[in-house]
N, C-alpha and C. Protein backbone atom coordinates (compact mmCIF):
# COMPACT_ATOMS: atom_id res chain seq x y z
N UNK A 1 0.84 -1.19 0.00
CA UNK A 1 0.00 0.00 0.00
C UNK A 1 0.88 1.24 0.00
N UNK A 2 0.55 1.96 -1.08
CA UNK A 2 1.06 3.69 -0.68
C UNK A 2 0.61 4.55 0.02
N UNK A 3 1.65 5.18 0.66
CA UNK A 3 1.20 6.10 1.72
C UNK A 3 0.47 7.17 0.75
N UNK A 4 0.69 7.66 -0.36
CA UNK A 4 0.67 8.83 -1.22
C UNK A 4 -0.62 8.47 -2.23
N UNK A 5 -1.25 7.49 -1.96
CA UNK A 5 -2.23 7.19 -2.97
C UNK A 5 -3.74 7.25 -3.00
N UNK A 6 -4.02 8.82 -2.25
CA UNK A 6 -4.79 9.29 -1.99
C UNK A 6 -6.17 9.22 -3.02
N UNK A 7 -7.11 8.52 -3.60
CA UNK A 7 -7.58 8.93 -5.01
C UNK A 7 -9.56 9.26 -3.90
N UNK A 8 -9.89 10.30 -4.51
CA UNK A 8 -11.22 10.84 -4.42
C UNK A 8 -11.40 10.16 -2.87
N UNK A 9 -11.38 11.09 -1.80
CA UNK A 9 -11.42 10.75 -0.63
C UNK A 9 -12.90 10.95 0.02
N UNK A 10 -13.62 10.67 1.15
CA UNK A 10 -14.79 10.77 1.35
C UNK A 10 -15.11 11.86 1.95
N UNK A 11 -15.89 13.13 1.53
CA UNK A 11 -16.44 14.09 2.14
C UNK A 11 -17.15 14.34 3.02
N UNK A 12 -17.17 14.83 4.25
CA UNK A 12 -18.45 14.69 4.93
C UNK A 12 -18.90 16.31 4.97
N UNK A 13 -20.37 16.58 4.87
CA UNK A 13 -20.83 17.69 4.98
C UNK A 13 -20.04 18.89 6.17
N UNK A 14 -19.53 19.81 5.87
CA UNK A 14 -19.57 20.67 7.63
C UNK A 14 -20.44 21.77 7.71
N UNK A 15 -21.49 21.34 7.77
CA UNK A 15 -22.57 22.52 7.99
C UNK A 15 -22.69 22.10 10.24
N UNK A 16 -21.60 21.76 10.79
CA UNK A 16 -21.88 21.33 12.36
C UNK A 16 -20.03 21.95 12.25
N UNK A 17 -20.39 22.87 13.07
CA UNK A 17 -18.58 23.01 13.24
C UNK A 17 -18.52 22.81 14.70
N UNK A 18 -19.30 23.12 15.45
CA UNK A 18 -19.28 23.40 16.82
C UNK A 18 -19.14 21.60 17.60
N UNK A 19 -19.35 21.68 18.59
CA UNK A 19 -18.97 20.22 19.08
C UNK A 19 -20.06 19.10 18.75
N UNK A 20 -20.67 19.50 17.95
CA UNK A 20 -21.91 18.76 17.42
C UNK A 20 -21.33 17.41 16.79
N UNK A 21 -20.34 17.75 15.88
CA UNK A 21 -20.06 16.84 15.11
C UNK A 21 -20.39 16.48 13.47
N UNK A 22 -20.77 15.84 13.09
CA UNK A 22 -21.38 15.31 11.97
C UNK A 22 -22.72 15.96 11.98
N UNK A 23 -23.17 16.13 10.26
CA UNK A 23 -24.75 16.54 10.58
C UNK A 23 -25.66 15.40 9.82
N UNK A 24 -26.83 15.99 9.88
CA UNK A 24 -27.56 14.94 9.59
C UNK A 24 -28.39 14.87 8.03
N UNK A 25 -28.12 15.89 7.67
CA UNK A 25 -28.60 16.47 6.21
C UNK A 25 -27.58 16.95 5.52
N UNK A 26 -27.02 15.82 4.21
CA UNK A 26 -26.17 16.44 3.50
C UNK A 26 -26.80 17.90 2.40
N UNK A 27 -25.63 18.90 2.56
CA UNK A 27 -25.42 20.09 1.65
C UNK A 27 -25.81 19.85 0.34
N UNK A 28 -24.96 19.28 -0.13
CA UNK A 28 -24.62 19.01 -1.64
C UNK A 28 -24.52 17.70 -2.04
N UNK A 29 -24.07 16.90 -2.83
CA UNK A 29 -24.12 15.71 -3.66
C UNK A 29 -22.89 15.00 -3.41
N UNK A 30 -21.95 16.14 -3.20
CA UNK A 30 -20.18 15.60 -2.50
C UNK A 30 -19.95 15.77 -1.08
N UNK A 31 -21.09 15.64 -0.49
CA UNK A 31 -21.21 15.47 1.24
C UNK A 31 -21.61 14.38 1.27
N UNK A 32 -21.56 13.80 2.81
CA UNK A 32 -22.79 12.40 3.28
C UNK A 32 -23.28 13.28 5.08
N UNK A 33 -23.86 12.43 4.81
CA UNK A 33 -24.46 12.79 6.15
C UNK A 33 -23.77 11.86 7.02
N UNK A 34 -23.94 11.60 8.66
CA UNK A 34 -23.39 10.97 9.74
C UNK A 34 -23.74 9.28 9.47
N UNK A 35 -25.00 9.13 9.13
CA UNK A 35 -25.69 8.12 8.77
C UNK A 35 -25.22 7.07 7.40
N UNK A 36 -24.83 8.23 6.18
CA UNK A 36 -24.37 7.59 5.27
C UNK A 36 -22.68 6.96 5.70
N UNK A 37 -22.48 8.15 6.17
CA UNK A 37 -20.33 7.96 6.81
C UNK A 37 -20.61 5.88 7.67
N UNK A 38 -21.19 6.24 8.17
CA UNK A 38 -21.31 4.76 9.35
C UNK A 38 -21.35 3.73 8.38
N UNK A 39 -22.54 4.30 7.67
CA UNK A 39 -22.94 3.09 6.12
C UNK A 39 -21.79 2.51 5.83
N UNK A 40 -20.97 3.61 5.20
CA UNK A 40 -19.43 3.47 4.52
C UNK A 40 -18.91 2.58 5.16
N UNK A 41 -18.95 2.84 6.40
CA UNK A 41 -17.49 2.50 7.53
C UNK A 41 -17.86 0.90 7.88
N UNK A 42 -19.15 0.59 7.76
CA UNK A 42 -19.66 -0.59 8.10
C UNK A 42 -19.23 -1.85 7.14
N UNK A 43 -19.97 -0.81 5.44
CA UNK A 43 -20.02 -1.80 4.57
C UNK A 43 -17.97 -1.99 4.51
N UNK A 44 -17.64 -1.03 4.31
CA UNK A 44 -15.49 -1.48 4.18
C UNK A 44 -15.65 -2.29 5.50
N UNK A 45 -16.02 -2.59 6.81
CA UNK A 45 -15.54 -3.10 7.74
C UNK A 45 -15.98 -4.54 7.16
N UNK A 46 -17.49 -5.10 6.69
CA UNK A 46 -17.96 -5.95 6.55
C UNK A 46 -17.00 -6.48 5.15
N UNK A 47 -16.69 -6.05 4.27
CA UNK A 47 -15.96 -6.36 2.99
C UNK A 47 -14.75 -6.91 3.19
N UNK A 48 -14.08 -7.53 1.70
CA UNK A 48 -13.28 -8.62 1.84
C UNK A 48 -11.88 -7.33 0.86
N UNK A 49 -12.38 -6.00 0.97
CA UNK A 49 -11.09 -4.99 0.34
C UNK A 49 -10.21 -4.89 1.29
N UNK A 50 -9.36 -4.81 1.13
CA UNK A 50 -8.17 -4.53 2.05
C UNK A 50 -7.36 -2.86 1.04
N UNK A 51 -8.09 -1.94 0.53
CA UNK A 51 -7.36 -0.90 0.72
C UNK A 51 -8.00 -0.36 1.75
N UNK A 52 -7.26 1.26 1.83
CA UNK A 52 -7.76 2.07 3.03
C UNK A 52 -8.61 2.44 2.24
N UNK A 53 -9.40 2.90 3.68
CA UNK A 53 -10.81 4.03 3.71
C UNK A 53 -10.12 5.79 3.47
N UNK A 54 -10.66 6.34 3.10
CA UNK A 54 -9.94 7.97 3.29
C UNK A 54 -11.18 8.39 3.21
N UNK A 55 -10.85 9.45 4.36
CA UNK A 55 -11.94 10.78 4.47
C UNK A 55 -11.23 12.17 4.01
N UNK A 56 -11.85 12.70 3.22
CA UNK A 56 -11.45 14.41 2.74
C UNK A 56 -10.86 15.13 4.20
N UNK A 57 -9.57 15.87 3.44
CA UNK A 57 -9.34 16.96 4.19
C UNK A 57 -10.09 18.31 4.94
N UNK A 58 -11.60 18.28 4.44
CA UNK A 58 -12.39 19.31 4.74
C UNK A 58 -12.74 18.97 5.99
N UNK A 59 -12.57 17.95 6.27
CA UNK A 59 -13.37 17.53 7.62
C UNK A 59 -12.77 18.19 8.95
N UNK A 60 -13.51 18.67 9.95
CA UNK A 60 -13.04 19.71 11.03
C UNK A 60 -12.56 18.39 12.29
N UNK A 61 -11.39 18.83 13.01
CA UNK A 61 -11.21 17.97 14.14
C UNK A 61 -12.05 17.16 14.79
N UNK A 62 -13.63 17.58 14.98
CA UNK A 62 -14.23 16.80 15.37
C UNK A 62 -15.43 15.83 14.49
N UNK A 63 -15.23 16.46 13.65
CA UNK A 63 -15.39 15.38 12.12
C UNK A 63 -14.53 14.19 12.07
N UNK A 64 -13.15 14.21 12.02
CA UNK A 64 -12.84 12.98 12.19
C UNK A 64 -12.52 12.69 13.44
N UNK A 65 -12.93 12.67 14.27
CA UNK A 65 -13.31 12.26 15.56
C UNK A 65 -14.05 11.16 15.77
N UNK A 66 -14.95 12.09 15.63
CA UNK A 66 -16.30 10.84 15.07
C UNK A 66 -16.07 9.97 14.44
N UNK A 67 -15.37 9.99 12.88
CA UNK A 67 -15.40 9.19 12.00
C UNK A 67 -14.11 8.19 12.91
N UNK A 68 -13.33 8.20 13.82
CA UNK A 68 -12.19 7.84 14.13
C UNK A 68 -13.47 6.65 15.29
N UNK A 69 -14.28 7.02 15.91
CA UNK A 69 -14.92 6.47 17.11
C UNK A 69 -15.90 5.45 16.45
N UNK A 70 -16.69 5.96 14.74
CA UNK A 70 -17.27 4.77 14.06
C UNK A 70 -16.56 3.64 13.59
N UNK A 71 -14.88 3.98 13.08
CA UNK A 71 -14.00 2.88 12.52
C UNK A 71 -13.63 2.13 14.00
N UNK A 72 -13.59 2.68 15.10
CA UNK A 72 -13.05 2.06 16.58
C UNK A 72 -14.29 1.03 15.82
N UNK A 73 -15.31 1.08 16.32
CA UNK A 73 -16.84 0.26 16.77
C UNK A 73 -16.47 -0.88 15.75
N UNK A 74 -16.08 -0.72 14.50
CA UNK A 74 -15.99 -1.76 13.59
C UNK A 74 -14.48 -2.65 13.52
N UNK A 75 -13.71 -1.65 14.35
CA UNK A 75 -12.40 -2.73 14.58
C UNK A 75 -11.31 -2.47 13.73
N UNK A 76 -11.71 -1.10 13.17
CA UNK A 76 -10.53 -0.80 12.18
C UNK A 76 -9.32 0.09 13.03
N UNK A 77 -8.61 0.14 12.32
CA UNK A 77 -7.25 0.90 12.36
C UNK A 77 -7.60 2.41 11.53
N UNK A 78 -6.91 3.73 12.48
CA UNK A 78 -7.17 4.75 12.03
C UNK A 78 -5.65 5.61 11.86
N UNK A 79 -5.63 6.88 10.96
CA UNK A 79 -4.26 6.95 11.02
C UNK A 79 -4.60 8.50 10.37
N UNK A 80 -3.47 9.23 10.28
CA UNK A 80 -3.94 10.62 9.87
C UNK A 80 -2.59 10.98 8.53
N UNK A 81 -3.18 11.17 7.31
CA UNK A 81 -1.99 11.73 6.67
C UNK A 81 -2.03 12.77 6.40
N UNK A 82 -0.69 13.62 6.49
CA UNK A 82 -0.73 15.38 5.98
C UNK A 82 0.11 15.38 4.95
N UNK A 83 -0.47 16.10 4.00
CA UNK A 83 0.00 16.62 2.86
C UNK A 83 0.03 18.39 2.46
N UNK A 84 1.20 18.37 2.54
CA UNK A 84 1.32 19.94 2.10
C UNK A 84 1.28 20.42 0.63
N UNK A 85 0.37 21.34 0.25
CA UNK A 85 0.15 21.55 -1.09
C UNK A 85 0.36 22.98 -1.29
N UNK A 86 1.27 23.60 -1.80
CA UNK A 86 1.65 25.17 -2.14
C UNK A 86 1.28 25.66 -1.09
N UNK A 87 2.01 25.32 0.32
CA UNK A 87 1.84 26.01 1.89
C UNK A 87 0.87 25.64 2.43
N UNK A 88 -0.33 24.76 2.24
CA UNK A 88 -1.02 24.97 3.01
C UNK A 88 -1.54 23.06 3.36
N UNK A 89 -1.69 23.18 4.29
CA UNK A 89 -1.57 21.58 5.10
C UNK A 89 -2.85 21.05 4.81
N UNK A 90 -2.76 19.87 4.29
CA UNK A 90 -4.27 18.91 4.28
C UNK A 90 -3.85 17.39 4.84
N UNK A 91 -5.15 17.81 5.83
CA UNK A 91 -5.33 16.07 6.78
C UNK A 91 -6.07 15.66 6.56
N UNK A 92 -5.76 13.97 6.16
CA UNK A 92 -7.36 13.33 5.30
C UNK A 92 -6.78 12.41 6.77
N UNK A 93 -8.23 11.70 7.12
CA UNK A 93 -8.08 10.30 7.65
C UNK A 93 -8.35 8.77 7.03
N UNK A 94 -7.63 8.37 7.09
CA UNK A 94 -7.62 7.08 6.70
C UNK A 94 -7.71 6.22 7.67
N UNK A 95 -8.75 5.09 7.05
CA UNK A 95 -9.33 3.91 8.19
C UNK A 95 -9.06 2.62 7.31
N UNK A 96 -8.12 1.76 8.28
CA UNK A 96 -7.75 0.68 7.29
C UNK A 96 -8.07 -0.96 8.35
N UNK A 97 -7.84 -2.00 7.72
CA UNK A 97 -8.42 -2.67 8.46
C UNK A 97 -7.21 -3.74 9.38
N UNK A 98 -7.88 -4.38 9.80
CA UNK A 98 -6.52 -4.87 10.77
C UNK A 98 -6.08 -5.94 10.27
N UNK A 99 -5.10 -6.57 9.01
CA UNK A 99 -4.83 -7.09 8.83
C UNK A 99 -3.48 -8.44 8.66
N UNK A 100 -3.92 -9.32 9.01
CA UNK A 100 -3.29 -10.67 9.25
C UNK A 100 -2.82 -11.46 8.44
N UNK A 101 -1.73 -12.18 9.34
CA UNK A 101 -0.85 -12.61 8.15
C UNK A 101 -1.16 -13.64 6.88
N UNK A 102 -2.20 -14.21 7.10
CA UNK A 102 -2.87 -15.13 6.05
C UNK A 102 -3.48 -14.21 4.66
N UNK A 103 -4.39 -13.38 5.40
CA UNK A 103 -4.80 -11.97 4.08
C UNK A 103 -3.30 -11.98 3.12
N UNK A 104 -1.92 -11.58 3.98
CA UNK A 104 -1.11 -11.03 2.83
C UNK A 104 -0.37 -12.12 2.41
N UNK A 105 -0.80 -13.32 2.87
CA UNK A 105 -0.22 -14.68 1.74
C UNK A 105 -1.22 -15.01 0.89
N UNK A 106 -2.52 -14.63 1.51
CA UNK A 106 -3.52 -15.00 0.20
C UNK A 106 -3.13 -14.00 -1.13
N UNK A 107 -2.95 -12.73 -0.56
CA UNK A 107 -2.58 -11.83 -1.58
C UNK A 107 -1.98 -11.92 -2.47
N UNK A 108 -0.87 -12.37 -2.20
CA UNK A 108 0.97 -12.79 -2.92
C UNK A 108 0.45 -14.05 -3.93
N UNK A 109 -0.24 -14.78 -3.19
CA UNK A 109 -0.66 -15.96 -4.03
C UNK A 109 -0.90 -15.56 -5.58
């Protein structure tokens, strides 16, 4: 896996900046709501993919918070990457799953 292989990461709405968290009515068409995010986090937890999950850099500290406390519930692994782009810092989170050593011999196979 690349650390750098960021492709179309998951948005979550921030119309909740305050300690609210997640909201419950997506904005636009490139948001989800709290409800859809879990969806996500469930269906990758339940699935047989082994890349990471990534959430968009838009997301406010306690945006991925949350999203960090739904991947706990499902047993994933959480991790934060920063990327600096012409000065200015972007943190996506990535939720990956906990994987064992049989997965990466099935893999190789």
């Amino acid at each position: 896996q690349s650390e750098n292989s960021i492709v179309e990461p998951i948005k979550i709405q921030n119309e909740c900046i305050n300690k609210e968290g997640l909201g419950s009515n997506p904005i636009n068409s490139d948001n989800i709501t709290r409800e859809e995010a879990d969806e996500i986090i469930k269906n990758y937890a339940s699935s047989d993919a082994i890349e990471d999950l990534t959430f968009s850099s838009e997301l406010s500290f306690d945006e991925r918070k949350e999203i960090r406390m739904m991947g706990k519930r499902y047993g994933l692994s959480e991790r934060t990457f920063m990327e600096k782009i012409y000065g200015r810092k972007r943190v996506f989170l990535v939720l990956s799953k906990k994987i064992g050593p049989g997965v990466i011999i099935e893999q190789l196979e």
